[in-house]
Protein backbone atom coordinates (compact mmCIF):
# COMPACT_ATOMS: atom_id res chain seq x y z
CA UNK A 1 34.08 -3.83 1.79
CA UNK A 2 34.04 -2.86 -1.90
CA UNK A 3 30.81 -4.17 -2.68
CA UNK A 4 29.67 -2.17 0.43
CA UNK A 5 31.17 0.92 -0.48
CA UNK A 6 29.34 0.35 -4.25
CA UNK A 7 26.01 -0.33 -3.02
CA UNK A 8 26.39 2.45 -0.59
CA UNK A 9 27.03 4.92 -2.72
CA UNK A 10 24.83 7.87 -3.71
CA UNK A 11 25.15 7.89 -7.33
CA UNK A 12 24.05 4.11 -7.81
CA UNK A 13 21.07 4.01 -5.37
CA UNK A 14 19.65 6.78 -7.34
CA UNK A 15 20.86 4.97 -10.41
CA UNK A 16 19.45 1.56 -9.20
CA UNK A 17 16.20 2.88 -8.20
CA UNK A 18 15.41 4.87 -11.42
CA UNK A 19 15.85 1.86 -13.22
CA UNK A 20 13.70 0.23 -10.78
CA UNK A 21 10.97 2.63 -11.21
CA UNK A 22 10.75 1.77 -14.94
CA UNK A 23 9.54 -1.54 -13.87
CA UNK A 24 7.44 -1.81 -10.90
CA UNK A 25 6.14 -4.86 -9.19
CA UNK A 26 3.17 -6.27 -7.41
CA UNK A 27 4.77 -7.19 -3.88
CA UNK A 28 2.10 -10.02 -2.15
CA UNK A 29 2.66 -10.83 1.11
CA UNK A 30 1.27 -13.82 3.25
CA UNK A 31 1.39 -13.82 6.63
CA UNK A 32 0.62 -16.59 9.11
CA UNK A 33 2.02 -15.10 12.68
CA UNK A 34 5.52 -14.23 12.05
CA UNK A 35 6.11 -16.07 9.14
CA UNK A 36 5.26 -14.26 5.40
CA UNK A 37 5.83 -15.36 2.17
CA UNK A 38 6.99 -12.60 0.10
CA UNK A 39 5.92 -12.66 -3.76
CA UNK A 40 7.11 -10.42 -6.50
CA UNK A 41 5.22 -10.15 -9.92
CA UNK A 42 6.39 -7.54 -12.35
CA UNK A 43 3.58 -5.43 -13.28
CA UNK A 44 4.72 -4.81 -17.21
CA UNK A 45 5.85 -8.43 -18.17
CA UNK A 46 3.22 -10.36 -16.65
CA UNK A 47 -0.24 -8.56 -15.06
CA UNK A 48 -0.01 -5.76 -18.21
CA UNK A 49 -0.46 -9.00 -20.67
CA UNK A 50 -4.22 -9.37 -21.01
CA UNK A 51 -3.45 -12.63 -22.64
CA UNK A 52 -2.28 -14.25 -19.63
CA UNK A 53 -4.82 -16.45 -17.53
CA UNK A 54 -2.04 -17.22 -14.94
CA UNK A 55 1.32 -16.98 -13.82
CA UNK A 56 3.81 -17.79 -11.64
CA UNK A 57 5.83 -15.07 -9.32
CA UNK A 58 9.99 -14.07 -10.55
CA UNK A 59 11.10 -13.98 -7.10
CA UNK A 60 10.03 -16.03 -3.67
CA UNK A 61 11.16 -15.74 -0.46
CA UNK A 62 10.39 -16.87 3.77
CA UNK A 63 10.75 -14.48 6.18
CA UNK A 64 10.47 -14.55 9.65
CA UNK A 65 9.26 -10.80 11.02
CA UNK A 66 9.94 -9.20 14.50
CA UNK A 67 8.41 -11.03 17.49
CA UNK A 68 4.63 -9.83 18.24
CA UNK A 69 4.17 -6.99 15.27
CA UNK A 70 0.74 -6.45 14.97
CA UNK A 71 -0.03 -5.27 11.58
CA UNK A 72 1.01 -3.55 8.40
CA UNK A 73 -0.18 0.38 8.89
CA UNK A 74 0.33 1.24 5.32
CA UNK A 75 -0.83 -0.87 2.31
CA UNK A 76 1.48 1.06 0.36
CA UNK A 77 5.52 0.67 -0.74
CA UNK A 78 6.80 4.13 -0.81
CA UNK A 79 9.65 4.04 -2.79
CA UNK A 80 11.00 0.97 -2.05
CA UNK A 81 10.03 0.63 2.32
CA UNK A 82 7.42 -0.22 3.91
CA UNK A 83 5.62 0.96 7.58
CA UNK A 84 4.79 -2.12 9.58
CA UNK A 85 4.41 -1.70 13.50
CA UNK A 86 5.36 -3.68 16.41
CA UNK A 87 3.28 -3.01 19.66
CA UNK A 88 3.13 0.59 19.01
CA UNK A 89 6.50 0.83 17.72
CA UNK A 90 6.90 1.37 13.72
CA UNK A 91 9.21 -0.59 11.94
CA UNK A 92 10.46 0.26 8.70
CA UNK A 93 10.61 -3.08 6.08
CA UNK A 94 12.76 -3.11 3.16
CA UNK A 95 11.99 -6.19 1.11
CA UNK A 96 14.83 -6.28 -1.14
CA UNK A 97 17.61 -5.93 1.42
CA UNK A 98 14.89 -8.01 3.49
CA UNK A 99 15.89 -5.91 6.82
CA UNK A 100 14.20 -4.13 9.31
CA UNK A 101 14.78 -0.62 10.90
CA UNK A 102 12.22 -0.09 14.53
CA UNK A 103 11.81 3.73 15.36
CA UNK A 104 11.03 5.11 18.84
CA UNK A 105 7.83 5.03 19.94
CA UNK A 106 5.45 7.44 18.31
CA UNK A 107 3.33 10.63 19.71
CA UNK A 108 0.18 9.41 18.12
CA UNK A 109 -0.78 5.72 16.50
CA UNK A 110 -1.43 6.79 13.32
CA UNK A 111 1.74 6.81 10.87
CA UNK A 112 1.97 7.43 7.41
CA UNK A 113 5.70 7.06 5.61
CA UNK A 114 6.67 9.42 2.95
CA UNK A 115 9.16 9.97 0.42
CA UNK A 116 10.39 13.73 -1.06
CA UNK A 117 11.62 12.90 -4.38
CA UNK A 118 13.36 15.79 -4.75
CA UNK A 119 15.93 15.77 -2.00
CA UNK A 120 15.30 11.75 -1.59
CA UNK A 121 14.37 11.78 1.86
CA UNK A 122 12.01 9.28 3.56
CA UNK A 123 9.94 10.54 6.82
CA UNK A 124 7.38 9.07 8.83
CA UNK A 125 4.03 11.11 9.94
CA UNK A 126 2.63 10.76 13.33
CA UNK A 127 -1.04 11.99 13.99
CA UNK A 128 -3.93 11.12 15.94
CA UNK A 129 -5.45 9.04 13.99
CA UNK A 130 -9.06 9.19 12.08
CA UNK A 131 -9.15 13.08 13.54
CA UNK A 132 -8.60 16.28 11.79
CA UNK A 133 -5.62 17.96 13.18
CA UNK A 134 -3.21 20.47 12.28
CA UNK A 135 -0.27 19.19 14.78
CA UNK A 136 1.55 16.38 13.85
CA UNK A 137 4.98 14.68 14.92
CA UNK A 138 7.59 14.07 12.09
CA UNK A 139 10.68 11.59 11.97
CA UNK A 140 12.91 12.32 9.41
CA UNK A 141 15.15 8.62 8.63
CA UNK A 142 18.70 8.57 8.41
CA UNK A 143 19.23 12.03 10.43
CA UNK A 144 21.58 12.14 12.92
CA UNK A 145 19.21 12.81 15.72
CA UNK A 146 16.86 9.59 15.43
CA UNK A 147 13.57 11.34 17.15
CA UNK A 148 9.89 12.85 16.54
CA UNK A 149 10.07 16.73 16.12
CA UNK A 150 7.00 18.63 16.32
CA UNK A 151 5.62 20.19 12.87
CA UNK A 152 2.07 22.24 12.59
CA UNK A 153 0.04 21.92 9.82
CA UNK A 154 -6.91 5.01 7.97
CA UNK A 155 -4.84 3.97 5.34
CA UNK A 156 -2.84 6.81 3.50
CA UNK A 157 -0.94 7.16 0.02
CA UNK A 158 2.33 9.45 -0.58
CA UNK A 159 1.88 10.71 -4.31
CA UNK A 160 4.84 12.72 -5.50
CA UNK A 161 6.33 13.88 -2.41
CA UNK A 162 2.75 14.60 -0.72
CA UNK A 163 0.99 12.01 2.34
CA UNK A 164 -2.95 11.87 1.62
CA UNK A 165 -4.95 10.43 4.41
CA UNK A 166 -8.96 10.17 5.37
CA UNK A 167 -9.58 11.84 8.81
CA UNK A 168 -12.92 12.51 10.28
CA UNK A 169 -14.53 15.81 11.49
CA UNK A 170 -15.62 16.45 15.64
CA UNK A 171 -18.81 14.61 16.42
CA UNK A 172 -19.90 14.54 12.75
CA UNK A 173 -17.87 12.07 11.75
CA UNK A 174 -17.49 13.79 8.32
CA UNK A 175 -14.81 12.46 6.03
CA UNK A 176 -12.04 15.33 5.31
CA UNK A 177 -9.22 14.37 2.88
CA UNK A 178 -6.10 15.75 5.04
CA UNK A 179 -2.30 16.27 3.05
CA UNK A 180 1.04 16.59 4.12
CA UNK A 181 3.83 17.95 1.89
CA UNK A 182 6.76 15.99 2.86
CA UNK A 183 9.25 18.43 2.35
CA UNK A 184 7.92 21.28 3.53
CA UNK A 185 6.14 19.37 6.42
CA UNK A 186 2.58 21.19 6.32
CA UNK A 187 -0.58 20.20 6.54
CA UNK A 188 -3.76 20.99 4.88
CA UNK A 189 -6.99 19.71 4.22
CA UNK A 190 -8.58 18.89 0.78
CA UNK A 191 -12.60 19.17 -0.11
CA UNK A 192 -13.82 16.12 -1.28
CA UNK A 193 -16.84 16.02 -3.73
CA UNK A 194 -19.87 16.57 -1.76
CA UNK A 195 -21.94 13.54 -3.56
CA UNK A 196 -18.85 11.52 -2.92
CA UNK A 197 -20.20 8.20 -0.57
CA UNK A 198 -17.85 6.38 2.04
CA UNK A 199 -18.97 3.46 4.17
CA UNK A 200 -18.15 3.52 8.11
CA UNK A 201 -15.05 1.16 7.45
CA UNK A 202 -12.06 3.92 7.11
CA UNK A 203 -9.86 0.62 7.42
CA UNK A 204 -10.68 0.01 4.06
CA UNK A 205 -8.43 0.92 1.05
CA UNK A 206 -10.51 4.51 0.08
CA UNK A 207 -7.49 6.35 -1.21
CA UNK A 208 -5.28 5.20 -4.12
CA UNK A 209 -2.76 6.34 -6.67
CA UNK A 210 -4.31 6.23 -9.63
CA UNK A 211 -1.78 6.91 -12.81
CA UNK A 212 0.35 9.04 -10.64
CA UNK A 213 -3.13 11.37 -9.02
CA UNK A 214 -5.01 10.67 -6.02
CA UNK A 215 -8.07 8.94 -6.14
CA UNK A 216 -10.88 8.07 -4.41
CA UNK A 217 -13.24 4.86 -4.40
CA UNK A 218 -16.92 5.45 -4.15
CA UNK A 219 -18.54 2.08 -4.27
CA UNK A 220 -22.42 3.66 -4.63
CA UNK A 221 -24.15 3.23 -8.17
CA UNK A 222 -21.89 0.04 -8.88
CA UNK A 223 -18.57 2.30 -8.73
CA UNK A 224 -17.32 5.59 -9.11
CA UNK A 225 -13.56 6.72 -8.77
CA UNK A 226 -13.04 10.38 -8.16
CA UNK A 227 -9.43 11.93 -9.15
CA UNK A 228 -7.68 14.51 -7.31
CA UNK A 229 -7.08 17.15 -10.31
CA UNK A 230 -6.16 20.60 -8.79
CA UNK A 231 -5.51 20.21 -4.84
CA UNK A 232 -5.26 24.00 -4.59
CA UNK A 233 -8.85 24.39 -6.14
CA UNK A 234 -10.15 21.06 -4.78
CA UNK A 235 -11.11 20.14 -8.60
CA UNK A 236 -11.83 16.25 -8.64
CA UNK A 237 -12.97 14.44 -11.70
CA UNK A 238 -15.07 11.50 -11.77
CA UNK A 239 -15.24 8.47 -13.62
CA UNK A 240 -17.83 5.77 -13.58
CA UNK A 241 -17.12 1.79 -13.77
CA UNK A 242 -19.13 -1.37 -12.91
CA UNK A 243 -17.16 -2.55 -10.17
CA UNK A 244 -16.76 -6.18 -10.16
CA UNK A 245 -17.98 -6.55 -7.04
CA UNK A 246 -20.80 -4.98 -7.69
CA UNK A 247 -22.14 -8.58 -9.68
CA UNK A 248 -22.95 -10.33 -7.04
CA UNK A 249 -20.40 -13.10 -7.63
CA UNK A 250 -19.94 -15.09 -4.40
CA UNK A 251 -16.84 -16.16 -5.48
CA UNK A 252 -15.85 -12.19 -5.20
CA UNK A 253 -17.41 -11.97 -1.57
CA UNK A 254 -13.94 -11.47 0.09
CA UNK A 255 -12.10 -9.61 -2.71
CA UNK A 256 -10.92 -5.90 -1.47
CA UNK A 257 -9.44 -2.91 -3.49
CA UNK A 258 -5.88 -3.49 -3.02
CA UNK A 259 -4.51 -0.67 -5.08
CA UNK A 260 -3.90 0.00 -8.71
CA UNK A 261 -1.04 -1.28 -11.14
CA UNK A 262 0.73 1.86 -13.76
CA UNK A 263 -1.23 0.94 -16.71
CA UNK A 264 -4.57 2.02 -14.37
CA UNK A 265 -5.96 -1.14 -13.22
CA UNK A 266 -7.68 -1.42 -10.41
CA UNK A 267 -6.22 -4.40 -8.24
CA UNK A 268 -8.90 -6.37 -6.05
CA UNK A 269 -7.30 -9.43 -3.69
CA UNK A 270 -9.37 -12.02 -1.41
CA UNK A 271 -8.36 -10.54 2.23
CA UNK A 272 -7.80 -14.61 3.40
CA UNK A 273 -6.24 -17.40 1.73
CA UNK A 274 -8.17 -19.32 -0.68
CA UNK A 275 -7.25 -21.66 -2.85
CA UNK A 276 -6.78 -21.43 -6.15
CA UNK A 277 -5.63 -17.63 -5.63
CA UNK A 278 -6.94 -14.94 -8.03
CA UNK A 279 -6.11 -11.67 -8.75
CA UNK A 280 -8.76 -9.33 -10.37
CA UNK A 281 -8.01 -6.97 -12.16
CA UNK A 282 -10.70 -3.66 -13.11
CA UNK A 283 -10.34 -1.40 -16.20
CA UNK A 284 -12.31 1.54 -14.91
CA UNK A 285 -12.04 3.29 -18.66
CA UNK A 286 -13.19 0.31 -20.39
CA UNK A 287 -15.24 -1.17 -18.38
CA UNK A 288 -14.09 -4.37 -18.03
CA UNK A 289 -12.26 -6.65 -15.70
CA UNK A 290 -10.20 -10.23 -15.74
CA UNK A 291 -8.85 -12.69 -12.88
CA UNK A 292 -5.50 -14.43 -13.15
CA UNK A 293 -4.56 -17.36 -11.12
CA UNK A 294 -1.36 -16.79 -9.03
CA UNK A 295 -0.23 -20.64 -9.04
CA UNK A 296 2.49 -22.32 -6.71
CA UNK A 297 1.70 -20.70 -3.73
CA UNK A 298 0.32 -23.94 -1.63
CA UNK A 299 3.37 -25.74 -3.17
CA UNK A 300 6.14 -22.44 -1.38
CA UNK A 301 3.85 -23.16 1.74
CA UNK A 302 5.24 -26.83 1.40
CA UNK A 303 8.55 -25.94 1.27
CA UNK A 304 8.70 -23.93 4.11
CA UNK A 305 6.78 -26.22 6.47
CA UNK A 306 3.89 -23.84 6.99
CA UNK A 307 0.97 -26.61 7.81
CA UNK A 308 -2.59 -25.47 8.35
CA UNK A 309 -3.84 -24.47 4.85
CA UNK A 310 -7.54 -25.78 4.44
CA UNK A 311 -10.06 -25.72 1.16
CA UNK A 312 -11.86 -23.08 0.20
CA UNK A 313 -14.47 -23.93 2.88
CA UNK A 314 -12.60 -21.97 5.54
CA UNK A 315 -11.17 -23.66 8.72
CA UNK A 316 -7.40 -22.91 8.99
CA UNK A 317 -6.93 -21.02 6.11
CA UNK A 318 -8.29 -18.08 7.56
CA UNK A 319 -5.26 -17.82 9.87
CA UNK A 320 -3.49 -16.88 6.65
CA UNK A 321 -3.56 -12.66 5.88
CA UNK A 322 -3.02 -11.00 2.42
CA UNK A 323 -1.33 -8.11 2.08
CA UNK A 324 -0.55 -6.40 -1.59
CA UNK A 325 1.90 -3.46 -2.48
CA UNK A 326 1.59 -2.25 -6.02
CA UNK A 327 4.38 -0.59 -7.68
CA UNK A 328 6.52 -1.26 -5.62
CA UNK A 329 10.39 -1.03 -6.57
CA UNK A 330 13.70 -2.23 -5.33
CA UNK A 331 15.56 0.15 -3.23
CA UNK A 332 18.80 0.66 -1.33
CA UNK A 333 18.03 2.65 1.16
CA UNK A 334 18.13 1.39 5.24
């Protein structure tokens, strides 16, 4: 009971997690059905050192998730949680308490979780998803009254209290940049750069947080990453890299954009299991990039009896899904 009443307590989760924002992590999951191997890397003391050709994660652990979820909705860790779904039920992960929280079933299937830093409150967005709308459903966590409430205003970020998403426009299909301010639950919609190029595959990571601003990936003319500089004014800047995958390097064939680390790498991840793993890392300022080797992981699927993992030739691996959270920190909260 004491330690309960400790951990429970206001003044050290907010204690606890802004020590646990000074050093962020790269959470990689694996997932084969509903088992997933959860690995933590700290993003200063191991991926920041550009001397290091490899490493090993700090912490390991098997979990078993709920019976029949489908997928992970978000591919980011909002302040510590996570939005997985089951069926069309979201389910809210903590990995560090390693428990689950499932919310009624939404209005709309596409959900977006959020975090106001300034009065600390998580809440989930439900909207119809890929479409521009200004009518959403909200679900505020840990409110008495566990339900969607109506609010007037595809893979999404939260940036300082504020839930960016893609959407498309009517029968155009014309990419809008929609935002929701958590706290004040509103919606608006942001002008994106009118020379800015997206392929058909909104799935794909588009939006990231990129030192703290909201950036977009434009993969034409080897690779262009516009940032979100005035919202109000729809200002973006625009800086252009040689995107790694832009060398033709079959060895790079599966590798995504999985997000970015604080120091303003881009992070690229093989969407299957291959082995060895690599992590590549993109320096869009200098121009430059560097793979690590994330050893141990076919020696964890030993030791929790997960059988099936083939060569780099395909077969069985391919069973076997990656999923990456940058900066992502430990939190208290559920």
């Amino acid at each position: 009971k004491l330690w309960s009443s400790i951990t429970t307590d206001p003044y050290f989760i907010n204690l606890h997690e802004t020590r646990s924002l000074q050093q962020p992590n790269l959470l990689l999951c694996i997932r084969k059905n509903d088992s997933v191997l959860v690995y933590s890397i700290p993003e200063h003391t191991q991926i920041s050192n550009r001397s290091n050709s490899s490493f090993k994660p700090i912490d390991l652990h098997h979990m078993k998730f709920p019976r029949d979820y489908s997928y992970f909705c978000s591919r980011q860790s909002v302040h510590g949680l996570i939005c997985s779904q089951e069926s069309r039920k979201p389910i809210i992960w903590n990995p560090s308490k390693r428990q689950f929280l499932t919310l009624p079933k939404p209005w709309r299937t596409g959900l977006f979780l959020g975090h106001d830093p300034i009065e600390g409150k998580y809440k989930v967005l439900c909207v119809p998803y890929k479409k521009t709308c200004y009518e959403c459903r909200v679900l505020t966590l840990g409110s008495a009254q566990v339900s969607w409430k109506k609010g007037y205003t595809n893979a999404g970020r939260c940036i300082k209290g504020v839930i960016y998403y893609l959407a498309t426009k009517g029968k155009t299909h014309e990419f809008v940049l929609m935002s929701f301010d958590v706290r004040s639950e509103t919606l608006d919609t942001i002008g994106l750069p009118s020379v800015i190029s997206f392929v058909t595959d909104i799935y794909s990571d588009k939006l990231i947080n990129y030192r703290g601003r909201l950036a977009c990936m434009d993969n034409s003319n080897g690779g262009r990453l516009w940032i979100l500089v005035d919202a109000e004014k729809h200002k973006w800047s625009c800086q252009n890299f040689h995107s790694p995958l832009s060398y033709h390097d079959p060895s790079l064939r599966t590798f995504k954009l999985r997000g970015c680390t604080q120091a303003g790498e881009l992070i690229y991840l093989p969407d299957k299991f291959h082995k060895p793993f690599e992590i590549l890392l993109c320096d869009p300022v200098r121009n430059s990039y560097r793979r690590f080797e994330l050893k141990g992981i076919t020696d964890s699927y030993r030791r929790f009896e997960l059988k099936g993992i083939a060569d780099d030739h395909g077969g069985e691996n391919n069973m076997y899904q990656i999923y990456a959270f940058p900066n992502h920190i430990e939190s208290m909260s559920l």
